[in-house]
C-alpha atoms as a PDB file:
ATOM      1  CA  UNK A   1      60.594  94.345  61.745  1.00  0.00           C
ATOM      2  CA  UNK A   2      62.946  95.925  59.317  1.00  0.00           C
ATOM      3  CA  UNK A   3      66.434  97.563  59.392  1.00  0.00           C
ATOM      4  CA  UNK A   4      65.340 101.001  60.463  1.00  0.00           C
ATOM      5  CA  UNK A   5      63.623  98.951  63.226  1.00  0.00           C
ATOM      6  CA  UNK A   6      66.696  96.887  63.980  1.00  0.00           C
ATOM      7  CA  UNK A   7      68.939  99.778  64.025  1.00  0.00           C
ATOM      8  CA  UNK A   8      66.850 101.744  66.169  1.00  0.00           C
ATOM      9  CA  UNK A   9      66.361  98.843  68.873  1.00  0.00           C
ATOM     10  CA  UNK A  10      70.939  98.691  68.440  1.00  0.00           C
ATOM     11  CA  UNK A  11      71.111 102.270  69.013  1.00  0.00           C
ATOM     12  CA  UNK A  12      68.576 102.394  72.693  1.00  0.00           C
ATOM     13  CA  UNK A  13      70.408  99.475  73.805  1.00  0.00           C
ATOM     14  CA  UNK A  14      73.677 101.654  73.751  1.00  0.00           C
ATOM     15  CA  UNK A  15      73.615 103.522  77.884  1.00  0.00           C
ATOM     16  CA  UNK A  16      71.690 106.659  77.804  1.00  0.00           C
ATOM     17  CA  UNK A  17      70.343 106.181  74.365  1.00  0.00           C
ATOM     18  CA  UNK A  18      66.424 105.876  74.743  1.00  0.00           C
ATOM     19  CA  UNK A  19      64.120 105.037  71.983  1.00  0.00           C
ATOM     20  CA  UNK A  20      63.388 108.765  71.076  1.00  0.00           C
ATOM     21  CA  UNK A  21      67.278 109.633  70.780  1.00  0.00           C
ATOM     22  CA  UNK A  22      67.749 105.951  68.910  1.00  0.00           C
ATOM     23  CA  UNK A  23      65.164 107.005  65.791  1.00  0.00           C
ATOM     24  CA  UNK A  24      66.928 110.543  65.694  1.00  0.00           C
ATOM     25  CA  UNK A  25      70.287 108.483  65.267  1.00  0.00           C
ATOM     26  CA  UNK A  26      69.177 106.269  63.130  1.00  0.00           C
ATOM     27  CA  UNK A  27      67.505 109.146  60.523  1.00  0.00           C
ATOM     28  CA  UNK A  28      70.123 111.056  61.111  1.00  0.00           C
ATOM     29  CA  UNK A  29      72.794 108.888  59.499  1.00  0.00           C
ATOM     30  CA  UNK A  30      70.033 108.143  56.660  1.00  0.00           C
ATOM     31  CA  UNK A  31      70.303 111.869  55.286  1.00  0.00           C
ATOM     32  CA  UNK A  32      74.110 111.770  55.733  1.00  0.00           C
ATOM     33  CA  UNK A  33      76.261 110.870  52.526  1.00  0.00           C
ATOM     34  CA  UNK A  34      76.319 106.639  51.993  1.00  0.00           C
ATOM     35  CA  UNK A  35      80.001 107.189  52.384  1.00  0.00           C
ATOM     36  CA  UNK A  36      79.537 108.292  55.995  1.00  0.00           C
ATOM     37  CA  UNK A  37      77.450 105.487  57.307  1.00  0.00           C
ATOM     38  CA  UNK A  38      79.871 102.925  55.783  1.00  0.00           C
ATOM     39  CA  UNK A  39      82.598 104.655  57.757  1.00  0.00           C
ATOM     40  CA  UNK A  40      80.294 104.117  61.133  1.00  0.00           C
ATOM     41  CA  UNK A  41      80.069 100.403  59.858  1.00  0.00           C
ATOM     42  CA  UNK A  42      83.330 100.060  58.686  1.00  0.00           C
ATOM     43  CA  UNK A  43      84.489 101.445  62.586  1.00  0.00           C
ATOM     44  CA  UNK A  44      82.573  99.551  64.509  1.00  0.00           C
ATOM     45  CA  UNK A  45      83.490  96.289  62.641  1.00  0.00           C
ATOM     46  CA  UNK A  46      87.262  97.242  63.174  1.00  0.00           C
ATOM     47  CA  UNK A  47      86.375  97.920  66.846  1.00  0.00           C
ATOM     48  CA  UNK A  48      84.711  94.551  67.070  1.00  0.00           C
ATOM     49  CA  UNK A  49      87.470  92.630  65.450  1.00  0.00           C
ATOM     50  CA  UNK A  50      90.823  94.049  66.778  1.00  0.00           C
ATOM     51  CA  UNK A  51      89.696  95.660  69.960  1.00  0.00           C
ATOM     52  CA  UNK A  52      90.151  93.199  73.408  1.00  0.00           C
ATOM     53  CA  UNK A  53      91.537  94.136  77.181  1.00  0.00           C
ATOM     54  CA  UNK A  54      94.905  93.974  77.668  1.00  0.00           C
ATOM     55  CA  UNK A  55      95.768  91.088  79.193  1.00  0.00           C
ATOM     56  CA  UNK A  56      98.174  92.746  81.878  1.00  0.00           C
ATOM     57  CA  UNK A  57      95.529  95.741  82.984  1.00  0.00           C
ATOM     58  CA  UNK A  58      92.373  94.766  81.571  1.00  0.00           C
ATOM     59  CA  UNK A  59      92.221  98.304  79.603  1.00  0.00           C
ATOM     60  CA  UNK A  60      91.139  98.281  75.892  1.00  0.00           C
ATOM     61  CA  UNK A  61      93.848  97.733  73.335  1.00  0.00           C
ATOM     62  CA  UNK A  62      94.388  96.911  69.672  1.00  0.00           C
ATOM     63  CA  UNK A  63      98.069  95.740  71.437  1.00  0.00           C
ATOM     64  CA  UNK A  64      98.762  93.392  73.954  1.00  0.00           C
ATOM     65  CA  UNK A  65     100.563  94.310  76.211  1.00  0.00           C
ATOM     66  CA  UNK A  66      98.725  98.122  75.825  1.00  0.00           C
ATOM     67  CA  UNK A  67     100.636 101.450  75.275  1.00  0.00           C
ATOM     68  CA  UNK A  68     100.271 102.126  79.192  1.00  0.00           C
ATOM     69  CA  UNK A  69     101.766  98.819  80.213  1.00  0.00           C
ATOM     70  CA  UNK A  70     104.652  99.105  78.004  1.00  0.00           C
ATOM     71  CA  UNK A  71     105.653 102.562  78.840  1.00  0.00           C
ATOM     72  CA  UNK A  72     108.955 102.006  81.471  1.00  0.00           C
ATOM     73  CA  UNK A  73     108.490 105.664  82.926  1.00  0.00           C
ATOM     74  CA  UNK A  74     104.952 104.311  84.931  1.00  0.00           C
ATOM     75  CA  UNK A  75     105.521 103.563  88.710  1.00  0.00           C
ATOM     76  CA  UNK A  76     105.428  99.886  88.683  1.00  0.00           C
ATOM     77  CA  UNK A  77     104.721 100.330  92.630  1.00  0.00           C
ATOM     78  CA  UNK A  78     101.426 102.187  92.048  1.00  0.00           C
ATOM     79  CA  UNK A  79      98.442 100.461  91.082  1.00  0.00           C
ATOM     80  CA  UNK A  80      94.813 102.322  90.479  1.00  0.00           C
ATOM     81  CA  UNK A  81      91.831  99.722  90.279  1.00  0.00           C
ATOM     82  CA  UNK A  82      89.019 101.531  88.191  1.00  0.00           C
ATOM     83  CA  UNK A  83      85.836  99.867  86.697  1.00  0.00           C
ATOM     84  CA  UNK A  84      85.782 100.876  83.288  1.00  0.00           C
ATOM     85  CA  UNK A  85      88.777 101.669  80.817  1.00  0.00           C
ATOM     86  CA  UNK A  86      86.942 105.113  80.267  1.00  0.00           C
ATOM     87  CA  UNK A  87      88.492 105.826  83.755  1.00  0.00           C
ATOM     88  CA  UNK A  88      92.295 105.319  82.520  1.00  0.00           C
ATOM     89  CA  UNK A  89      92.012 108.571  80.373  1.00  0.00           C
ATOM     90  CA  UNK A  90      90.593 110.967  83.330  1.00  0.00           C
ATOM     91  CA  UNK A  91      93.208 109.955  85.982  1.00  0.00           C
ATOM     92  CA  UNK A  92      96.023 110.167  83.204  1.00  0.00           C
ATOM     93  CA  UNK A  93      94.384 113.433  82.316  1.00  0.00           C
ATOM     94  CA  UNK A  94      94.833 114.319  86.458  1.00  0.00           C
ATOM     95  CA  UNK A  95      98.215 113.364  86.291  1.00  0.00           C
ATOM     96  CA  UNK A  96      98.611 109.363  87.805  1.00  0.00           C
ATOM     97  CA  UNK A  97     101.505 107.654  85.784  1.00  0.00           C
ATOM     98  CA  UNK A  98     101.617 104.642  88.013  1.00  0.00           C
ATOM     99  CA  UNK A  99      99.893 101.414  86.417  1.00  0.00           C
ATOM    100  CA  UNK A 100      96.149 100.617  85.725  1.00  0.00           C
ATOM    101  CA  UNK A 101      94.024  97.455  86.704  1.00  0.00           C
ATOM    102  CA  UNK A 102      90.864  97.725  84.539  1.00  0.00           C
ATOM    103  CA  UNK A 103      88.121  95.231  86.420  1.00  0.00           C
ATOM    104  CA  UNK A 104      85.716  95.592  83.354  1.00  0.00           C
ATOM    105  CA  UNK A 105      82.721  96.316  85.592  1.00  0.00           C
ATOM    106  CA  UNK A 106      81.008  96.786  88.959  1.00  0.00           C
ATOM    107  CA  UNK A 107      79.566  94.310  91.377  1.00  0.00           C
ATOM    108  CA  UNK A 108      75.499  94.191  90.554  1.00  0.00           C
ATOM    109  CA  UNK A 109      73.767  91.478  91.924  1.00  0.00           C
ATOM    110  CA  UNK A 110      70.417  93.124  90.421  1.00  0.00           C
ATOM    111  CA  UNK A 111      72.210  93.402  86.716  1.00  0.00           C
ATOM    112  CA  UNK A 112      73.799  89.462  87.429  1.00  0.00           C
ATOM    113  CA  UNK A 113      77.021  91.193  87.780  1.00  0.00           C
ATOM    114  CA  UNK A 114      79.315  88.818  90.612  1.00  0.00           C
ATOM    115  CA  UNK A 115      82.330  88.442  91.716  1.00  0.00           C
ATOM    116  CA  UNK A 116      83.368  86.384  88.998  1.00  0.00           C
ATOM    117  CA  UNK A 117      82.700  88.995  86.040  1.00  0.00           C
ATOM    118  CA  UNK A 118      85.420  91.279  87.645  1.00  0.00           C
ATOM    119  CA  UNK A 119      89.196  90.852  86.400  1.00  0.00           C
ATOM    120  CA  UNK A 120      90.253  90.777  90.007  1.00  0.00           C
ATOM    121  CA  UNK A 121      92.921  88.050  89.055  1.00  0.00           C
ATOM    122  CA  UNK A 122      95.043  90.748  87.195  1.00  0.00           C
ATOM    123  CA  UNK A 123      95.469  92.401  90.601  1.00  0.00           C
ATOM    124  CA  UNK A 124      96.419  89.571  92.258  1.00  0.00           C
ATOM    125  CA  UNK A 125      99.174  88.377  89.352  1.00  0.00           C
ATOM    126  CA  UNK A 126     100.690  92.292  90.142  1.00  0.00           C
ATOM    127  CA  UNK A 127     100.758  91.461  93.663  1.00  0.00           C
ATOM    128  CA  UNK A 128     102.245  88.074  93.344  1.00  0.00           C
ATOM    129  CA  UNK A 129     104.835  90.270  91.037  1.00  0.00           C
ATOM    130  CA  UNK A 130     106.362  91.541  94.494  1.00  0.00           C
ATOM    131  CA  UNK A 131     106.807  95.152  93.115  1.00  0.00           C
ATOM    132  CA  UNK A 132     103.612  96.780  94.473  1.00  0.00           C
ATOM    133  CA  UNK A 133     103.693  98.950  97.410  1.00  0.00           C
ATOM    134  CA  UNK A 134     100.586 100.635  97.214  1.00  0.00           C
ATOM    135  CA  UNK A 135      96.758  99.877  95.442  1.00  0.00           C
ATOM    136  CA  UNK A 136      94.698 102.927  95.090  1.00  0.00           C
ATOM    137  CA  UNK A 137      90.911 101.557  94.631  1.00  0.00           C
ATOM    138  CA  UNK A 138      89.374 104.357  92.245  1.00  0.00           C
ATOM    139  CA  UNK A 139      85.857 102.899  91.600  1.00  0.00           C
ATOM    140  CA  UNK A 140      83.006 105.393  91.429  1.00  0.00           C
ATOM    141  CA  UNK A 141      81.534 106.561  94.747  1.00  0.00           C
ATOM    142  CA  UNK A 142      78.128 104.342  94.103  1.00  0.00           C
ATOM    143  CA  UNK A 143      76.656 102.001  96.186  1.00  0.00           C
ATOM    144  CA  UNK A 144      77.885  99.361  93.623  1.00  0.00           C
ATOM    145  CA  UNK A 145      81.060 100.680  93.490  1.00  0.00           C
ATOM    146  CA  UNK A 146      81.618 101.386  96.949  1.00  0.00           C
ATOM    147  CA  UNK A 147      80.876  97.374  97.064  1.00  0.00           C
ATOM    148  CA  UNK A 148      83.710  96.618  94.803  1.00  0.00           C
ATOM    149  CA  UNK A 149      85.760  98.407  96.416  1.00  0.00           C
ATOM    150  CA  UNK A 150      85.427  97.263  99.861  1.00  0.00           C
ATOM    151  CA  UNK A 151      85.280  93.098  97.710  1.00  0.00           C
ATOM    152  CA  UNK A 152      88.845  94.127  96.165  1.00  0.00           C
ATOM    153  CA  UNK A 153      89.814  94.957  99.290  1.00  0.00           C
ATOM    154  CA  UNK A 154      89.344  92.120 101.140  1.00  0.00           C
ATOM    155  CA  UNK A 155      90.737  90.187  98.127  1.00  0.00           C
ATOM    156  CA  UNK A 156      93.715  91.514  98.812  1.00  0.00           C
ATOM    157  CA  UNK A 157      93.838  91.910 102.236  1.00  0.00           C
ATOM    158  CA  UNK A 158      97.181  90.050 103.945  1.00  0.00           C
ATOM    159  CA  UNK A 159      99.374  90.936 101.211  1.00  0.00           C
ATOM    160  CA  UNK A 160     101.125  93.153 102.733  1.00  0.00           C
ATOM    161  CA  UNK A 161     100.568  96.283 100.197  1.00  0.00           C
ATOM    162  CA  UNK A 162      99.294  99.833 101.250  1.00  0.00           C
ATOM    163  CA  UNK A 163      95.401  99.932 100.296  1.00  0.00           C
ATOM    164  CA  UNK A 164      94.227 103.841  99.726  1.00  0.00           C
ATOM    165  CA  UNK A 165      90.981 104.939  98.246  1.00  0.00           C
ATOM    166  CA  UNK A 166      90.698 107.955  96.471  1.00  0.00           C
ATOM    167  CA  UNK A 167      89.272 111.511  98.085  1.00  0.00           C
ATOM    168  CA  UNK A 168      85.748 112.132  98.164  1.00  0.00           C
ATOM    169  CA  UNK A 169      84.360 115.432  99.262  1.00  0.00           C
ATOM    170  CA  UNK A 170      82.041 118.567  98.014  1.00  0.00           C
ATOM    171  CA  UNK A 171      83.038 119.622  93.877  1.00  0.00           C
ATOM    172  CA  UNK A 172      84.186 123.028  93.568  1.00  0.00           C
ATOM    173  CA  UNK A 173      81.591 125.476  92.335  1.00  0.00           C
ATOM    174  CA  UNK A 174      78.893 123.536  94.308  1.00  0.00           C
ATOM    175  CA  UNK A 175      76.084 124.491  96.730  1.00  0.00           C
ATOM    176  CA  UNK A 176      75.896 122.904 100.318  1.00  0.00           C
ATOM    177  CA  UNK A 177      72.030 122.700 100.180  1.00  0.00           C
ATOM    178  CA  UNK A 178      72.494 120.513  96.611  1.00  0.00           C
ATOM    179  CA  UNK A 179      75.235 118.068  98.413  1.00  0.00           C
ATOM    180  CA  UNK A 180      73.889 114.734  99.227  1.00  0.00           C
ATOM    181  CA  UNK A 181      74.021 113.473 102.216  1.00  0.00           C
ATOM    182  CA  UNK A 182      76.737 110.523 101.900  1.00  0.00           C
ATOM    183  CA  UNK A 183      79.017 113.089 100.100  1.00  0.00           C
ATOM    184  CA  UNK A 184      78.364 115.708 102.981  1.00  0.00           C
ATOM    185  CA  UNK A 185      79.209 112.594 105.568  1.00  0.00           C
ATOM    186  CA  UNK A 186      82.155 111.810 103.706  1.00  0.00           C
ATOM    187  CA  UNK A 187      83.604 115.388 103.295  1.00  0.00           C
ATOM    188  CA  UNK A 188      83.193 116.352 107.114  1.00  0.00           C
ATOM    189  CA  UNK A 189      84.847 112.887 108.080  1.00  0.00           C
ATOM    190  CA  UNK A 190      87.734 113.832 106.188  1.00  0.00           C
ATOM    191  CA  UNK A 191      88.028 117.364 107.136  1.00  0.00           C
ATOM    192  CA  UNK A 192      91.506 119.130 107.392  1.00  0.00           C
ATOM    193  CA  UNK A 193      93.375 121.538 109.330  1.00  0.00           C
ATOM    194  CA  UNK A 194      93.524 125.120 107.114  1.00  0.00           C
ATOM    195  CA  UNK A 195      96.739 126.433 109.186  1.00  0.00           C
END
């Protein structure tokens, strides 16, 4: 095996990379400039050696505490719990400025993904805090992360703290016949009055 081989194998283990798209990467940055595949390396070493969770959140930071954590106009009482930090950006993006847990994952028994793998314990040090009032649990509406949901739940459960989860219902622009069937469930459950 050689380094077009080894850098092909790199690139399909990256999440929806197969081996097709991996060999169009890889000769792809072999007709760019030299310059522009040292930049690649050059990034993803930085990324490698500054780049860790925030130890308050969880989120992805060259600083620690992170930019979000530090900024005193977030609602310390708010707290969304998302998987991945990729979520932080999108609910910013919608307009949440209360503060982030980051859990770094999903449960996945199949993938050896427990309990244990999740950074549940920066929820609970925000609880112990005594400033929370409410937890909104923002994990994707999966079967996995349905499961961490209802797991940080129950972690939490007793504290005392408002637990909310967010909306789930039919996207705008889309077809009833296309709508599967949990999302259909969900959206008449949660139906409301229109005067």
């Amino acid at each position: 095996m050689g380094v077009l081989d080894d850098l092909v194998t790199e690139f399909a283990r990256l999440p929806g990379i197969g081996r097709k798209t991996a060999q169009r990467l890889t000769y792809h940055l072999l007709q760019q400039p030299s310059e522009r595949t040292r930049a690649l390396s050059a990034a993803l070493t930085g990324v490698a050696d500054r780049v860790r969770p925030c130890s308050t959140c969880g989120d992805f930071t060259e600083t620690d505490p992170c930019e979000t954590c530090k900024d005193p106009r977030r609602d310390d009482g708010l707290v969304c719990v998302v998987e991945e930090s990729s979520a932080v950006s999108v609910l910013d993006r919608a307009g949440f400025r209360g503060r982030y847990v980051v859990l770094g994952g999903h449960l996945s028994p199949l993938d050896g993904v427990g309990p244990d793998a999740l950074r549940v314990g920066l929820l609970e040090d925000r609880l112990r805090e005594g400033t929370v009032r409410e937890v909104v649990l923002a994990t994707n509406p999966s079967l996995e992360g349905e499961a961490t949901a209802t797991f940080v739940q129950q972690r939490i459960a007793g504290s005392g703290v408002r637990v909310s989860r967010l909306a789930r219902g039919l996207p705008m622009g889309g077809d009833l016949e296309f709508i599967d069937g949990v999302t259909l469930t969900h959206a008449l459950s949660a139906r409301q009055d229109v005067s």
